[in-house]
N, C-alpha and C. Protein backbone atom coordinates (compact mmCIF):
# COMPACT_ATOMS: atom_id res chain seq x y z
N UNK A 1 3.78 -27.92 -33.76
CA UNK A 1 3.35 -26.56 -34.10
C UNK A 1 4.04 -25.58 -33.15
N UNK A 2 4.77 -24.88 -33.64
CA UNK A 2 5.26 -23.75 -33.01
C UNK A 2 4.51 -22.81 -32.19
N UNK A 3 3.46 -22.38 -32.80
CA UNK A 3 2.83 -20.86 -31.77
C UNK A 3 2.15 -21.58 -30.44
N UNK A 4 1.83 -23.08 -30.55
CA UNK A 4 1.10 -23.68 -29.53
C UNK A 4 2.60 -23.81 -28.89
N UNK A 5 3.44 -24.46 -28.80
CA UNK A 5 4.42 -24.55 -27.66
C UNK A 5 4.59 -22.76 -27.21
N UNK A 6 4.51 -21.52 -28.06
CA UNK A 6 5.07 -20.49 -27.29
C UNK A 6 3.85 -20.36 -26.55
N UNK A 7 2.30 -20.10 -27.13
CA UNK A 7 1.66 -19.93 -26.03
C UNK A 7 1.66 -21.03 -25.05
N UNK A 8 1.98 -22.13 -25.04
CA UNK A 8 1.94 -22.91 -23.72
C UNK A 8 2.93 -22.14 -22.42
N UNK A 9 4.00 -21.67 -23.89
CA UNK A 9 5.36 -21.05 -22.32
C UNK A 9 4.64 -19.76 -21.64
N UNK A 10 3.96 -19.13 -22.61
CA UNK A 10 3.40 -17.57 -22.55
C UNK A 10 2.08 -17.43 -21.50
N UNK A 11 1.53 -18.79 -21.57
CA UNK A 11 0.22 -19.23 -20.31
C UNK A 11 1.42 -19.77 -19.15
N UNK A 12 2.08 -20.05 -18.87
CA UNK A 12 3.19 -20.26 -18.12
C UNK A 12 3.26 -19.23 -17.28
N UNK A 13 3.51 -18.52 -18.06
CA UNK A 13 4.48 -17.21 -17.84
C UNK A 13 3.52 -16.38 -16.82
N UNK A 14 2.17 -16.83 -16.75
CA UNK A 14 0.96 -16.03 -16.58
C UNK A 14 0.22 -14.69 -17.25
N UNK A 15 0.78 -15.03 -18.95
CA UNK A 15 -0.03 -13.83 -19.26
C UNK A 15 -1.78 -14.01 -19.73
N UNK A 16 -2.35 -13.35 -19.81
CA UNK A 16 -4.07 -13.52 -20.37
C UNK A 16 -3.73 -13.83 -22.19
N UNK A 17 -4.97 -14.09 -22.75
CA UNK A 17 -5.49 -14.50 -23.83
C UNK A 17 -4.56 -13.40 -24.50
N UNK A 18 -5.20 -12.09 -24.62
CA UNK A 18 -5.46 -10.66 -25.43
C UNK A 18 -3.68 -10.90 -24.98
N UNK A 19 -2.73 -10.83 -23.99
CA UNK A 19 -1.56 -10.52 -23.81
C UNK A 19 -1.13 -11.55 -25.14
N UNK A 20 -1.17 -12.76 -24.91
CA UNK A 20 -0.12 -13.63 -25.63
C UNK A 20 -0.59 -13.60 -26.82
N UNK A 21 -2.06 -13.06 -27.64
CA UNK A 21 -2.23 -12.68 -29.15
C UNK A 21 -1.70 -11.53 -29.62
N UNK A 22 -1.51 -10.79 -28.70
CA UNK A 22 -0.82 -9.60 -29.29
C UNK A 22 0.79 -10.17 -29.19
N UNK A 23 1.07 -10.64 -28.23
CA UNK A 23 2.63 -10.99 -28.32
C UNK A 23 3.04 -11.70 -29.30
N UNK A 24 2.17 -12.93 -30.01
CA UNK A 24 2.35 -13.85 -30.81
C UNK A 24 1.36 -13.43 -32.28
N UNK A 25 1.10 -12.09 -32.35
CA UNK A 25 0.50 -11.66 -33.77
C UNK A 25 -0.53 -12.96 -34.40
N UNK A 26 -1.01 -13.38 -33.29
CA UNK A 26 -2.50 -14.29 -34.19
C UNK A 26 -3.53 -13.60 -33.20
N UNK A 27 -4.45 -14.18 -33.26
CA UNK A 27 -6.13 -13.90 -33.15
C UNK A 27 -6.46 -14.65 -31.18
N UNK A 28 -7.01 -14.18 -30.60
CA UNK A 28 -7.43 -14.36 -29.19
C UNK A 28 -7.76 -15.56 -28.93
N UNK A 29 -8.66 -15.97 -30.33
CA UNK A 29 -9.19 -17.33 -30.27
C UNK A 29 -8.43 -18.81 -30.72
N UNK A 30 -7.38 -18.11 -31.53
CA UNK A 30 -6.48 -18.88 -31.42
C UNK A 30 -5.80 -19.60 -30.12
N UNK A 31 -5.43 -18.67 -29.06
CA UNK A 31 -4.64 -18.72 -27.76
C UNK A 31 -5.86 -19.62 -26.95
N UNK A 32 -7.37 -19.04 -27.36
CA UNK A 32 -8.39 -20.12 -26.73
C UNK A 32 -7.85 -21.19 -26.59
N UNK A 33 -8.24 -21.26 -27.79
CA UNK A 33 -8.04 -23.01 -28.26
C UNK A 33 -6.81 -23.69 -27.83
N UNK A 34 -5.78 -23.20 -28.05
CA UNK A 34 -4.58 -24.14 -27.69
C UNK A 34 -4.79 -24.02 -26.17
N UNK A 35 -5.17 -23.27 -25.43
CA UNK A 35 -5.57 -23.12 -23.51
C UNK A 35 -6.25 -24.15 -23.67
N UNK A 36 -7.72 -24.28 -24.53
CA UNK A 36 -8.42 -25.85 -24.00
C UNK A 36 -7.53 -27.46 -24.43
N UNK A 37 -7.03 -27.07 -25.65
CA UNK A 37 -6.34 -28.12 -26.13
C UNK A 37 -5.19 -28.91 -24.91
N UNK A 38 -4.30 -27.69 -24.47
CA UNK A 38 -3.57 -28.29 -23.31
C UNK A 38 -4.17 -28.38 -22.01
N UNK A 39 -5.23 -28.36 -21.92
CA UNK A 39 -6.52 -28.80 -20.97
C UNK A 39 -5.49 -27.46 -19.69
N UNK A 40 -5.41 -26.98 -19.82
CA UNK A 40 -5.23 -25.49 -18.94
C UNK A 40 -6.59 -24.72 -18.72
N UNK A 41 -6.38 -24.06 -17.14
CA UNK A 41 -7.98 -23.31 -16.95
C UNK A 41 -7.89 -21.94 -17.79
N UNK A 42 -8.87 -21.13 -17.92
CA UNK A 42 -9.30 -20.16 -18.79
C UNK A 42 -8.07 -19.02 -17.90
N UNK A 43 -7.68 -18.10 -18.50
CA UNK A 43 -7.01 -17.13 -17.75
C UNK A 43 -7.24 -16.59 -16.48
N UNK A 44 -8.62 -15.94 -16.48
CA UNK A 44 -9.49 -15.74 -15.49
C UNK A 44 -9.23 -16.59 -14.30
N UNK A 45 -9.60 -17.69 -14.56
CA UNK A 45 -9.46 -18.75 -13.24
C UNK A 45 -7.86 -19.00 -13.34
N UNK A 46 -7.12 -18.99 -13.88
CA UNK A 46 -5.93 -19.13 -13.54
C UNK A 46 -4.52 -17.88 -13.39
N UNK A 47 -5.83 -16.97 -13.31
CA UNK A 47 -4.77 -16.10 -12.53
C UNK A 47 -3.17 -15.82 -12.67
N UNK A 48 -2.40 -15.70 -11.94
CA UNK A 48 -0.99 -15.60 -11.96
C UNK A 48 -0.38 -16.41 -11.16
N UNK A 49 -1.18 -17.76 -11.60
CA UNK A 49 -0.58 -18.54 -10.15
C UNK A 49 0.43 -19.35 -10.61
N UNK A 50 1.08 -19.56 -12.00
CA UNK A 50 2.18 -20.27 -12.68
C UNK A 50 3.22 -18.40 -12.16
N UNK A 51 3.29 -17.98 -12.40
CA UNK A 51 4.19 -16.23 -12.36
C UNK A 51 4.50 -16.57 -10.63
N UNK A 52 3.46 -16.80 -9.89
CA UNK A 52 3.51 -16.40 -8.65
C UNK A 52 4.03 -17.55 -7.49
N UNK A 53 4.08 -18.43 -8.62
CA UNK A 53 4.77 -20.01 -8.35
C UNK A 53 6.11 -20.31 -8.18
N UNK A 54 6.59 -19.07 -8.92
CA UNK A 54 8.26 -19.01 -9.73
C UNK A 54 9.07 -18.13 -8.58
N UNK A 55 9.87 -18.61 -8.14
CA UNK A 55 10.18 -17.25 -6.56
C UNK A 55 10.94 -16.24 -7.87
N UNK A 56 10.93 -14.94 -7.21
CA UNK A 56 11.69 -13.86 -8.10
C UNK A 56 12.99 -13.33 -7.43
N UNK A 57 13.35 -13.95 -5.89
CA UNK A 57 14.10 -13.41 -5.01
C UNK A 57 14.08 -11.69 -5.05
N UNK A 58 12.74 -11.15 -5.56
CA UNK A 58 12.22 -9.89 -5.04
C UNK A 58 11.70 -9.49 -3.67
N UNK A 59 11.69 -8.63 -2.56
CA UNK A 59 11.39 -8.85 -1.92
C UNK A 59 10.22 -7.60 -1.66
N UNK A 60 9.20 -7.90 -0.98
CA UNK A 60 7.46 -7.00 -0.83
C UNK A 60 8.11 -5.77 -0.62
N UNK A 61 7.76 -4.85 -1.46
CA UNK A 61 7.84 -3.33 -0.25
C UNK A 61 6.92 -3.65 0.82
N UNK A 62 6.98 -2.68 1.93
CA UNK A 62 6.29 -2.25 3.33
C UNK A 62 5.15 -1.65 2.26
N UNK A 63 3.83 -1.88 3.31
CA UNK A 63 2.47 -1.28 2.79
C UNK A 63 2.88 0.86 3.56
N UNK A 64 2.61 1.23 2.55
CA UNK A 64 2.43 2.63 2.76
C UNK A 64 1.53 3.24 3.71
N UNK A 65 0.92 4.69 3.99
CA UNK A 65 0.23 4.78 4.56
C UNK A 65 -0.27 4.43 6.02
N UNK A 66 -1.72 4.12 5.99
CA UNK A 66 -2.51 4.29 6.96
C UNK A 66 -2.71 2.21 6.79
N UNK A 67 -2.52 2.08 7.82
CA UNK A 67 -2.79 0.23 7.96
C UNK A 67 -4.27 -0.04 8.69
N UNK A 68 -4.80 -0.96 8.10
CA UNK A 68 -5.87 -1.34 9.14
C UNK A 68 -6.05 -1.57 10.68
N UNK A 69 -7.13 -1.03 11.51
CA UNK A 69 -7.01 -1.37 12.69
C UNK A 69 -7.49 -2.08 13.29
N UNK A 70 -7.11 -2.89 14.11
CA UNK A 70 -7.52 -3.96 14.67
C UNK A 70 -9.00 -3.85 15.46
N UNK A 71 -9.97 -4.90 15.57
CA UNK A 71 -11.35 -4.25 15.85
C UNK A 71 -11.22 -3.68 17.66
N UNK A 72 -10.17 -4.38 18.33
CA UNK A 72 -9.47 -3.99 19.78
C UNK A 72 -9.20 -2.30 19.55
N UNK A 73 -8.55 -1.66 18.69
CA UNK A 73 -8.09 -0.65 18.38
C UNK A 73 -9.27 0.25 17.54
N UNK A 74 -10.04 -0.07 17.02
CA UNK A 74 -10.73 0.48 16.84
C UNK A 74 -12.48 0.72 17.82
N UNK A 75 -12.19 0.06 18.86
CA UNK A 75 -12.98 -0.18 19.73
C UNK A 75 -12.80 1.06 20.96
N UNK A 76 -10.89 0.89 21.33
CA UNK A 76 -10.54 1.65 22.06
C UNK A 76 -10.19 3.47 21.70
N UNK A 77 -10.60 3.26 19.97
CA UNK A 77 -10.35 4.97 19.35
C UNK A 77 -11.59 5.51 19.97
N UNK A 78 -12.76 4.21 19.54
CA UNK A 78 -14.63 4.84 19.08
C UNK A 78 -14.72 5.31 20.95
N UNK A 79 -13.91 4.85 22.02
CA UNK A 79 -14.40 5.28 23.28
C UNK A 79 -13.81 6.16 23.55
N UNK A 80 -11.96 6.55 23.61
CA UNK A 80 -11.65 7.63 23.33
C UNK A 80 -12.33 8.99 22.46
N UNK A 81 -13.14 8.96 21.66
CA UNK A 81 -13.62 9.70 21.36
C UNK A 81 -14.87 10.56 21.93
N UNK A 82 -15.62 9.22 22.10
CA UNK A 82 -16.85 9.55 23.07
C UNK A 82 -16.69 10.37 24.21
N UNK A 83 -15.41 9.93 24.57
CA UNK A 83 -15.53 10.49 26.16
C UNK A 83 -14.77 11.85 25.78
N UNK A 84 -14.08 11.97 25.02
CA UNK A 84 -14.09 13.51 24.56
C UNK A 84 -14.94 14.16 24.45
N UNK A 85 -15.94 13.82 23.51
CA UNK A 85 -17.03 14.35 22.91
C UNK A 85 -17.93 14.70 24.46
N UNK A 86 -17.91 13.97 25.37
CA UNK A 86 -18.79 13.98 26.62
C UNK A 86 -18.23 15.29 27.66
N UNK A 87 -16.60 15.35 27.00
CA UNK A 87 -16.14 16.33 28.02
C UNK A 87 -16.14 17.55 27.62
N UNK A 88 -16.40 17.99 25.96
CA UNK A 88 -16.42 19.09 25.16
C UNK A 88 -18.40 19.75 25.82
N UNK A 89 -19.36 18.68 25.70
CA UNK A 89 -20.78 18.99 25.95
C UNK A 89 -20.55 19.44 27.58
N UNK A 90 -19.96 18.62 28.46
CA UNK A 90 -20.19 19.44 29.50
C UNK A 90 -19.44 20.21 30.20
């Protein structure tokens, strides 16, 4: 059967249910079924971890913004502050 080998490549690929019925013009429950048939987990639980398996030789942008601070660094802001705050009152 044909649409079961594409959705097998198309659950591969890491797309959801609703993605590969619209890609393959049948019904959601169709894509169910062939997911339990090839004993594959539900989308949900399987995530993008076939996609994220595959290297893309892409490489991460840098995170933007404001980065988290370390609880050291945020320890040494919360006293810096205080003691401002102590030198503004008196």
């Amino acid at each position: 059967m044909k649409v079961r080998a594409d959705i097998a490549a198309l659950i591969r690929a890491g797309h959801t249910n609703a993605s590969i019925a619209h890609r393959l013009h049948c019904d959601r429950s169709t894509v169910a079924r062939a997911r339990r048939a090839l004993d594959l987990p539900p989308a949900d639980q399987l995530g993008r971890l076939y996609a994220e398996a595959v290297p893309t030789g892409r490489a991460l942008k840098p995170p933007t913004g404001r980065l988290p601070l370390s609880p050291a660094q945020q320890a040494a802001n919360r006293e810096r502050l205080l003691a401002a705050l102590r030198a503004d009152a008196a």
